[in-house]
Protein backbone atom coordinates (compact mmCIF):
# COMPACT_ATOMS: atom_id res chain seq x y z
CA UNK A 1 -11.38 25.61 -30.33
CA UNK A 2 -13.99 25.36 -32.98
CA UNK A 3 -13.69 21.17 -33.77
CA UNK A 4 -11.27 18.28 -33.73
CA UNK A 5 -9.09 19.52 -36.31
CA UNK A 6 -7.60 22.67 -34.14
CA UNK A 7 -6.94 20.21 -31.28
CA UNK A 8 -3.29 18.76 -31.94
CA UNK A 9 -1.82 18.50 -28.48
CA UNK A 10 -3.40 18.29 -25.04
CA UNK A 11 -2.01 19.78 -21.75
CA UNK A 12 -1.42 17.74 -18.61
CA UNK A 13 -2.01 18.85 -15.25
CA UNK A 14 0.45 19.06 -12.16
CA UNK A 15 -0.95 18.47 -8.70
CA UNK A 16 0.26 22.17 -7.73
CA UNK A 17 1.87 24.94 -9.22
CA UNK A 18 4.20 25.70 -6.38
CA UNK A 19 7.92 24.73 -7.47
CA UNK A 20 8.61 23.10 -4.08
CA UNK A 21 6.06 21.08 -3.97
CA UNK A 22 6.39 20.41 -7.67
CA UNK A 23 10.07 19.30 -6.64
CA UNK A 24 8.74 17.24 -4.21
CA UNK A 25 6.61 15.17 -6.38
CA UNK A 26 8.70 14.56 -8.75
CA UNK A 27 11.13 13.51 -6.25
CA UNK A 28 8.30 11.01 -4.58
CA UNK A 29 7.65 9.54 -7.86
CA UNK A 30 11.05 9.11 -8.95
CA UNK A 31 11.93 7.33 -6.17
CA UNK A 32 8.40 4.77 -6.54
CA UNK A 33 10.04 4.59 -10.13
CA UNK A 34 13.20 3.42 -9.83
CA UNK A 35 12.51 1.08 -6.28
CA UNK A 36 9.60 -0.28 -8.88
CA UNK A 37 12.38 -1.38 -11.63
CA UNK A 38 14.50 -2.36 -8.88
CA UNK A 39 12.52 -5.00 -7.43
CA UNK A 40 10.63 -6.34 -10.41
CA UNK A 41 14.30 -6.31 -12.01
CA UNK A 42 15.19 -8.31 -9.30
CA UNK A 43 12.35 -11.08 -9.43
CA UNK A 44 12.39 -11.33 -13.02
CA UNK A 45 16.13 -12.68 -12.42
CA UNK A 46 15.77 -14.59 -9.55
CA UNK A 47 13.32 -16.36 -11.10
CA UNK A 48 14.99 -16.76 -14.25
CA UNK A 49 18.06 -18.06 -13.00
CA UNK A 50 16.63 -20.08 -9.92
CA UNK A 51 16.07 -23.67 -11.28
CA UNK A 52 14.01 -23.93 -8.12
CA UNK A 53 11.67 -21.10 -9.00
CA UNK A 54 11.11 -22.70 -12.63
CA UNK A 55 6.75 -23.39 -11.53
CA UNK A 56 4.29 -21.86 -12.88
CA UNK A 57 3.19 -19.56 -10.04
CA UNK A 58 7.01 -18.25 -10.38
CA UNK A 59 6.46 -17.76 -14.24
CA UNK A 60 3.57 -15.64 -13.59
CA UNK A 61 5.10 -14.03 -10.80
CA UNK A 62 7.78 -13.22 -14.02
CA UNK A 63 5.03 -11.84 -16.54
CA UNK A 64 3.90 -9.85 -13.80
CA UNK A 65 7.50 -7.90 -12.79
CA UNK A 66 7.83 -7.65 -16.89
CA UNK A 67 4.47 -6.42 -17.20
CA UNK A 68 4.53 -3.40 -14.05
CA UNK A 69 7.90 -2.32 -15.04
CA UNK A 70 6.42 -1.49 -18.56
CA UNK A 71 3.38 0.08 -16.95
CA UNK A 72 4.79 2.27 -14.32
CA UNK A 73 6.98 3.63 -17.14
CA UNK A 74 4.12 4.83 -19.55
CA UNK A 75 3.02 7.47 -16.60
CA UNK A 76 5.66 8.25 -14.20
CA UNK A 77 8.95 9.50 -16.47
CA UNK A 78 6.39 11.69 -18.27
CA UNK A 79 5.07 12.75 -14.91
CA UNK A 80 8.42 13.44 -13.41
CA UNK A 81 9.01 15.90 -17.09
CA UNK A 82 5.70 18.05 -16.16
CA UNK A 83 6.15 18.34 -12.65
CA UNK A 84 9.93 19.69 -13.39
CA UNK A 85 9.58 21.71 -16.32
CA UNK A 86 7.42 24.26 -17.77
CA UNK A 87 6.64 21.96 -20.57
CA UNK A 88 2.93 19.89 -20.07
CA UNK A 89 2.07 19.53 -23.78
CA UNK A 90 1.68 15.85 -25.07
CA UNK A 91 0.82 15.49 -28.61
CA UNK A 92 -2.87 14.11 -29.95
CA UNK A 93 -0.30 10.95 -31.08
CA UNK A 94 1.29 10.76 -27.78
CA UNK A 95 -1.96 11.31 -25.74
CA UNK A 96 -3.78 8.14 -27.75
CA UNK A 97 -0.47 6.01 -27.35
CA UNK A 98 -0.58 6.57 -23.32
CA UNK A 99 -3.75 5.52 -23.19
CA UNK A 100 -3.80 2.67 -25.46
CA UNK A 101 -0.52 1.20 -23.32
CA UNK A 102 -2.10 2.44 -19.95
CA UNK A 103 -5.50 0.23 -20.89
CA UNK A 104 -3.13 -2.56 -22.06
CA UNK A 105 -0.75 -3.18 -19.21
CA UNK A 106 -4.16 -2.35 -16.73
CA UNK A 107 -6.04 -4.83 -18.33
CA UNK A 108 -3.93 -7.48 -18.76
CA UNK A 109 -2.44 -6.64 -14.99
CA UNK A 110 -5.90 -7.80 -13.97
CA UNK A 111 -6.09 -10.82 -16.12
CA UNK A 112 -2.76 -11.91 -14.81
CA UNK A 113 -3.79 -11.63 -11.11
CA UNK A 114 -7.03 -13.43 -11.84
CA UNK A 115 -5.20 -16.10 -13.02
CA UNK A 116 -2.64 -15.89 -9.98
CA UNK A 117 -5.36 -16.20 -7.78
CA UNK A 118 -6.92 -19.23 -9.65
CA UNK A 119 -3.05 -20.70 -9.58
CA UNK A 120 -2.86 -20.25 -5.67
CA UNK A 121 -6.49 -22.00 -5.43
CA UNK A 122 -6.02 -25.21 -7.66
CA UNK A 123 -2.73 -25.47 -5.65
CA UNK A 124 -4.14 -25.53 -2.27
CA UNK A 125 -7.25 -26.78 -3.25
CA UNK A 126 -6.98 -29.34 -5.69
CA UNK A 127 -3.24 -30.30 -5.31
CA UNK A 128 -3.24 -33.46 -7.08
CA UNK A 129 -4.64 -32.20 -10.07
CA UNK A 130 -2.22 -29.16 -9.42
CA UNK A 131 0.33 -30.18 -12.10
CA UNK A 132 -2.21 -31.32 -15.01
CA UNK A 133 -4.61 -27.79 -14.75
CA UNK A 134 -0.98 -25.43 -14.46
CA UNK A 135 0.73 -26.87 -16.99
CA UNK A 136 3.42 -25.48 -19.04
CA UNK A 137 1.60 -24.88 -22.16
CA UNK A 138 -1.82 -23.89 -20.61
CA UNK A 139 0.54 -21.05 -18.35
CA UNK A 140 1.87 -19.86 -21.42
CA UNK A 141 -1.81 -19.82 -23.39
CA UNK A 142 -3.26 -18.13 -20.55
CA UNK A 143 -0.17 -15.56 -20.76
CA UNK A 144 -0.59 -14.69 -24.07
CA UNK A 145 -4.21 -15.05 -24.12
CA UNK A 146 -4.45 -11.83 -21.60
CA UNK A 147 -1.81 -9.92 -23.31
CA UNK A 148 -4.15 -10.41 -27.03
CA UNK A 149 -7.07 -9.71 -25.08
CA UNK A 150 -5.36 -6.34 -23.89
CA UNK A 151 -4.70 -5.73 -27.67
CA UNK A 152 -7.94 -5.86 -28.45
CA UNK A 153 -9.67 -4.14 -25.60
CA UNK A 154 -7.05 -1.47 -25.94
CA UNK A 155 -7.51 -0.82 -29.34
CA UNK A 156 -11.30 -0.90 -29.34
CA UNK A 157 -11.32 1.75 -26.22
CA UNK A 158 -8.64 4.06 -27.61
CA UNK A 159 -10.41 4.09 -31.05
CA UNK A 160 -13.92 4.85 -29.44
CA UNK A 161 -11.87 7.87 -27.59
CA UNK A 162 -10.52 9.71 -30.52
CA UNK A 163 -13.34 9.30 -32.81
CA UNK A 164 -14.77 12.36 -30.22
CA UNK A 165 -14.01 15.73 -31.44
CA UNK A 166 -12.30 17.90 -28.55
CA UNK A 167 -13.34 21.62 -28.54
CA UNK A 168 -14.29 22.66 -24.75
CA UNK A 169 -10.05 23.08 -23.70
CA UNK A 170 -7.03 21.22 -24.77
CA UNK A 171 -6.23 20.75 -20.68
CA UNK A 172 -6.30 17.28 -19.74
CA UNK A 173 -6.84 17.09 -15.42
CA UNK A 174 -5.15 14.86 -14.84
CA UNK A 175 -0.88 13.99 -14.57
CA UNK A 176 -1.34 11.69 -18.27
CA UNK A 177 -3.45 10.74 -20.68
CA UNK A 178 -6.89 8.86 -19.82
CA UNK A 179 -10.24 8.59 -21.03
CA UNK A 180 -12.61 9.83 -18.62
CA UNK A 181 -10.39 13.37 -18.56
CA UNK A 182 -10.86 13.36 -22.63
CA UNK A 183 -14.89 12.72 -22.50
CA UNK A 184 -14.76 15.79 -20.08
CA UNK A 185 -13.22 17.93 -22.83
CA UNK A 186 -15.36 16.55 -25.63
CA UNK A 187 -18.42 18.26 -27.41
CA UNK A 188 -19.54 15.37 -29.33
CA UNK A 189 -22.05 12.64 -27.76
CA UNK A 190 -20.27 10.77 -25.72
CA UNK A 191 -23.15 8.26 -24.39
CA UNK A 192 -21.31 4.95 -26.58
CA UNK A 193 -17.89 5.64 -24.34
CA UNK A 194 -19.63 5.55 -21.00
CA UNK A 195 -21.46 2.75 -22.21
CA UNK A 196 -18.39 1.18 -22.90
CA UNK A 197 -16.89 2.18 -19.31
CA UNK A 198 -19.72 0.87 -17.71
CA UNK A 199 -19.80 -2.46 -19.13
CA UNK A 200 -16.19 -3.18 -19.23
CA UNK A 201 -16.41 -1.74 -15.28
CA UNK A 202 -19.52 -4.50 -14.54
CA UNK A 203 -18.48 -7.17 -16.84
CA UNK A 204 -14.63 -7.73 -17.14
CA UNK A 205 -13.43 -5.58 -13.53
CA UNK A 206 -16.21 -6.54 -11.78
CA UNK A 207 -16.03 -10.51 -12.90
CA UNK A 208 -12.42 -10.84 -12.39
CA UNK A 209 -12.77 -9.43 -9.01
CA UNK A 210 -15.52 -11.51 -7.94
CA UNK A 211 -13.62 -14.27 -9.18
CA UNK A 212 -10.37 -13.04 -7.10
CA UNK A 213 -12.43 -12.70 -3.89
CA UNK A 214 -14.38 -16.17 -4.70
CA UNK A 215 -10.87 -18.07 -4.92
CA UNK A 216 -9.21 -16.91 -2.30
CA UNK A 217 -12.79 -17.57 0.04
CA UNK A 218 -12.40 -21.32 -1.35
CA UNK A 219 -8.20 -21.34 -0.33
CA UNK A 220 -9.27 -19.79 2.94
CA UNK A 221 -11.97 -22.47 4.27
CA UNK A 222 -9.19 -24.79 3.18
CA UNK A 223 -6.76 -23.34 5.35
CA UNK A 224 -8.71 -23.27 7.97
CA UNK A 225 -8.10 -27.09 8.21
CA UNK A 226 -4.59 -27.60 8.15
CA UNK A 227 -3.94 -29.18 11.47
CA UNK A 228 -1.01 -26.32 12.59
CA UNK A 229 -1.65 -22.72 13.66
CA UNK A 230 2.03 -21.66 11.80
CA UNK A 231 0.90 -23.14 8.66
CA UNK A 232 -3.03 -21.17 8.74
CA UNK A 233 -0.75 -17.84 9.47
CA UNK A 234 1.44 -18.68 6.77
CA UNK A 235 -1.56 -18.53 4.19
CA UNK A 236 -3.48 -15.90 5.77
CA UNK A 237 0.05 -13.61 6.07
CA UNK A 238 0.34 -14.38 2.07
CA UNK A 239 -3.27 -14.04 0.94
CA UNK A 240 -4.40 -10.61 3.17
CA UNK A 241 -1.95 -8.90 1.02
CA UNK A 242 -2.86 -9.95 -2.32
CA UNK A 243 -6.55 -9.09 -1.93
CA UNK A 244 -5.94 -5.78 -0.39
CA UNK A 245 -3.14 -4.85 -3.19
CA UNK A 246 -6.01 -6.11 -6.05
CA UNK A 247 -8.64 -4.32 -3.85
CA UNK A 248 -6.83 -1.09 -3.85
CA UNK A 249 -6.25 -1.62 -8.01
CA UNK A 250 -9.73 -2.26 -8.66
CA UNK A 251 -11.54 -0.13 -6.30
CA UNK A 252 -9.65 3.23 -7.25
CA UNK A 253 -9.85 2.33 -11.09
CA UNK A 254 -13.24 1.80 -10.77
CA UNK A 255 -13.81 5.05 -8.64
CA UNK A 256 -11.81 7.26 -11.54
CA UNK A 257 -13.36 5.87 -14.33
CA UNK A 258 -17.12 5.56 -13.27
CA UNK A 259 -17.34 9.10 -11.89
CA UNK A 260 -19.91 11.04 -14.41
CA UNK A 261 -18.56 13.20 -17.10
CA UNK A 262 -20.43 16.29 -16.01
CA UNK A 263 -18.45 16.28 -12.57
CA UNK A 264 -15.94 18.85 -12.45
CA UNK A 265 -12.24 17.47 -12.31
CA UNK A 266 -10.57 17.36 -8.61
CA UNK A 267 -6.80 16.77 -7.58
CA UNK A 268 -8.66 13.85 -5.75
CA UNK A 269 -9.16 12.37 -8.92
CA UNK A 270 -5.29 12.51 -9.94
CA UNK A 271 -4.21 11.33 -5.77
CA UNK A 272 -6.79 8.46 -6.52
CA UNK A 273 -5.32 7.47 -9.88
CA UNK A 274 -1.86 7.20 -8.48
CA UNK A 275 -3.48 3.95 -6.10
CA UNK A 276 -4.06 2.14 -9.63
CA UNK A 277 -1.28 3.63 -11.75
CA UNK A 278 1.53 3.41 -9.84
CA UNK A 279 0.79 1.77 -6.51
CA UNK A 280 0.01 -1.85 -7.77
CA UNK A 281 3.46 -1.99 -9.69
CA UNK A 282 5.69 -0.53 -6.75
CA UNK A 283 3.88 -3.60 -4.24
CA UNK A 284 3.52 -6.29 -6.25
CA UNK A 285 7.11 -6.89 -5.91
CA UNK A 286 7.56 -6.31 -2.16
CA UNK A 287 3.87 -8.53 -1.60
CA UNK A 288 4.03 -11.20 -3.95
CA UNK A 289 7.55 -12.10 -3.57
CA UNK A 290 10.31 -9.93 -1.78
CA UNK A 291 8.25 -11.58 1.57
CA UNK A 292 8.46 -15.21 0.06
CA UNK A 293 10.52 -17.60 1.47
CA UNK A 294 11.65 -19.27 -1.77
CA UNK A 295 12.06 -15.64 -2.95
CA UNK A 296 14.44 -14.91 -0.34
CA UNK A 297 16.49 -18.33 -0.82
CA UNK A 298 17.01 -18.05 -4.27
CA UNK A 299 18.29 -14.47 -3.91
CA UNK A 300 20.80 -15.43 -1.47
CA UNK A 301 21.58 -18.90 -3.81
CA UNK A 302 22.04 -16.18 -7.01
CA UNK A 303 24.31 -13.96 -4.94
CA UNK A 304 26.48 -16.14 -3.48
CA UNK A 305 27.24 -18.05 -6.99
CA UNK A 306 27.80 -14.70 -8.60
CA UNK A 307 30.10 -13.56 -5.76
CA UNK A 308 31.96 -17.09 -6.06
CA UNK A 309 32.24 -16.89 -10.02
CA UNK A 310 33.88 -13.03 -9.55
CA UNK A 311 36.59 -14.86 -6.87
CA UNK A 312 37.21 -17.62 -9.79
């Protein structure tokens, strides 16, 4: 492929080429797909329809079920095609769309659990200013300040991809469309995009992490003095899991997209994608609320009214 212009559709990879095993992955992610749905289908309505749940670490526990059902969905279905059938092409269109939602839902996925983790600590920390810093309208100006801010980024880092002209292969390694597979078929410079990676890697992961970690240091020393031994392993059993699910997001994003260019692809790079891709949305769910209390009240409160409005 001489330049750009020949380049109109990209190929995606499969993690074997042996139909069995190809059967069996798209079976495994199937299943991660729908159980995904299914339980962030179920906390968005629970905590809809649960008066109780109506606070603003529910609401973002809401955006967050909204926002992995719509990420898990930009990967896995197309996945599930390739792994099935014989067709792997995705258009030039299609391959800059993936991307630009991938980026979107990733990025504002981590803005959302920064601010989840900032939630937990004013509410353990600083209780009785608890209701002024959460407020309503500040929840829903956060909430819309991270999905904007996803916009942007988005657009900026999709633009800076496809302004690269593609003429090594038209075989993207990896099972959909992402950047650091692109800048390893590109012939043009592509010093501005790692730049870019780098700095959004340092900067915006990095920061939000730190500031993940930093909060939930602070809410630990502070549970470390409530007077009861149930209560401290009532925090610890709810925090551990939240910092190893961001953890896992961060670390194996990080690890995919800071790997140099002039490494040749690996199937570890597509296992390793699949811990920030599709991992994060199919526990979020079962970690952040299908093991909370109030979770499992208001599921049994929602159930039993709809079971007494079908005997009416």
């Amino acid at each position: 492929m001489p330049n750009s212009t020949t380049v109109t559709e990209f190929l995606l990879m499969r993690f074997s080429d042996v139909w069995e095993l190809r059967v069996l992955h798209a079976m495994l992610f199937l299943m991660m797909y729908l159980a995904t749905l299914l339980g962030n289908f179920l906390v968005v309505t629970v905590t809809t329809l649960a008066e109780s749940l109506h606070t603003p670490m529910y609401f973002f526990l809401r955006n967050l079920s909204v926002l992995d059902m719509c990420y898990i969905s930009i990967t896995v279905p197309k996945a599930c095609v390739i792994f099935l059938l014989d067709n792997r092409v995705i258009s030039m269109v299609g391959c800059a769309a993936q991307i630009f939602l991938v980026i979107l839902f990733a990025f504002a996925e981590l803005l959302f659990l920064t601010i989840m983790a900032r939630d937990r600590y004013v509410a353990i920390c600083q209780p009785l200013h608890y209701p002024v810093i959460m407020n309503p309208r500040a929840c829903v100006q956060m909430t819309l300040a991270s999905v904007f801010s996803g916009l942007i980024y988005a657009g900026v880092y999709t633009g800076n991809a496809f302004r690269l002209s593609f003429c090594r292969s038209n075989v993207v390694h990896q099972f959909f469309c992402d950047v650091p597979s692109l800048l390893k078929l590109s012939c043009s410079n592509t010093f501005s995009n790692e730049i870019v990676i780098f700095v959004s890697a340092v900067v915006i992961v990095g920061g939000c992490f730190i500031f993940i970690i930093m909060s939930y240091i602070r809410i630990f020393s502070a549970v470390l003095k409530f007077p009861t031994r149930g209560e401290r392993g009532k925090a610890f059993s709810t925090c551990v899991p939240h910092i190893l699910v961001v953890t896992v997001f961060v670390v194996s994003a990080i690890t995919v997209y800071m790997k140099p260019t002039s490494n040749s692809p690996t199937t570890q790079d597509m296992i390793i994608s699949v811990f920030y891709s599709i991992a994060p949305p199919f526990l979020n769910p079962i970690i952040y609320s299908l093991r909370n209390k109030q979770i499992k009240e208001a599921v049994r409160t929602v159930m039993s009214r709809m079971l007494y409005s079908e005997k009416q």
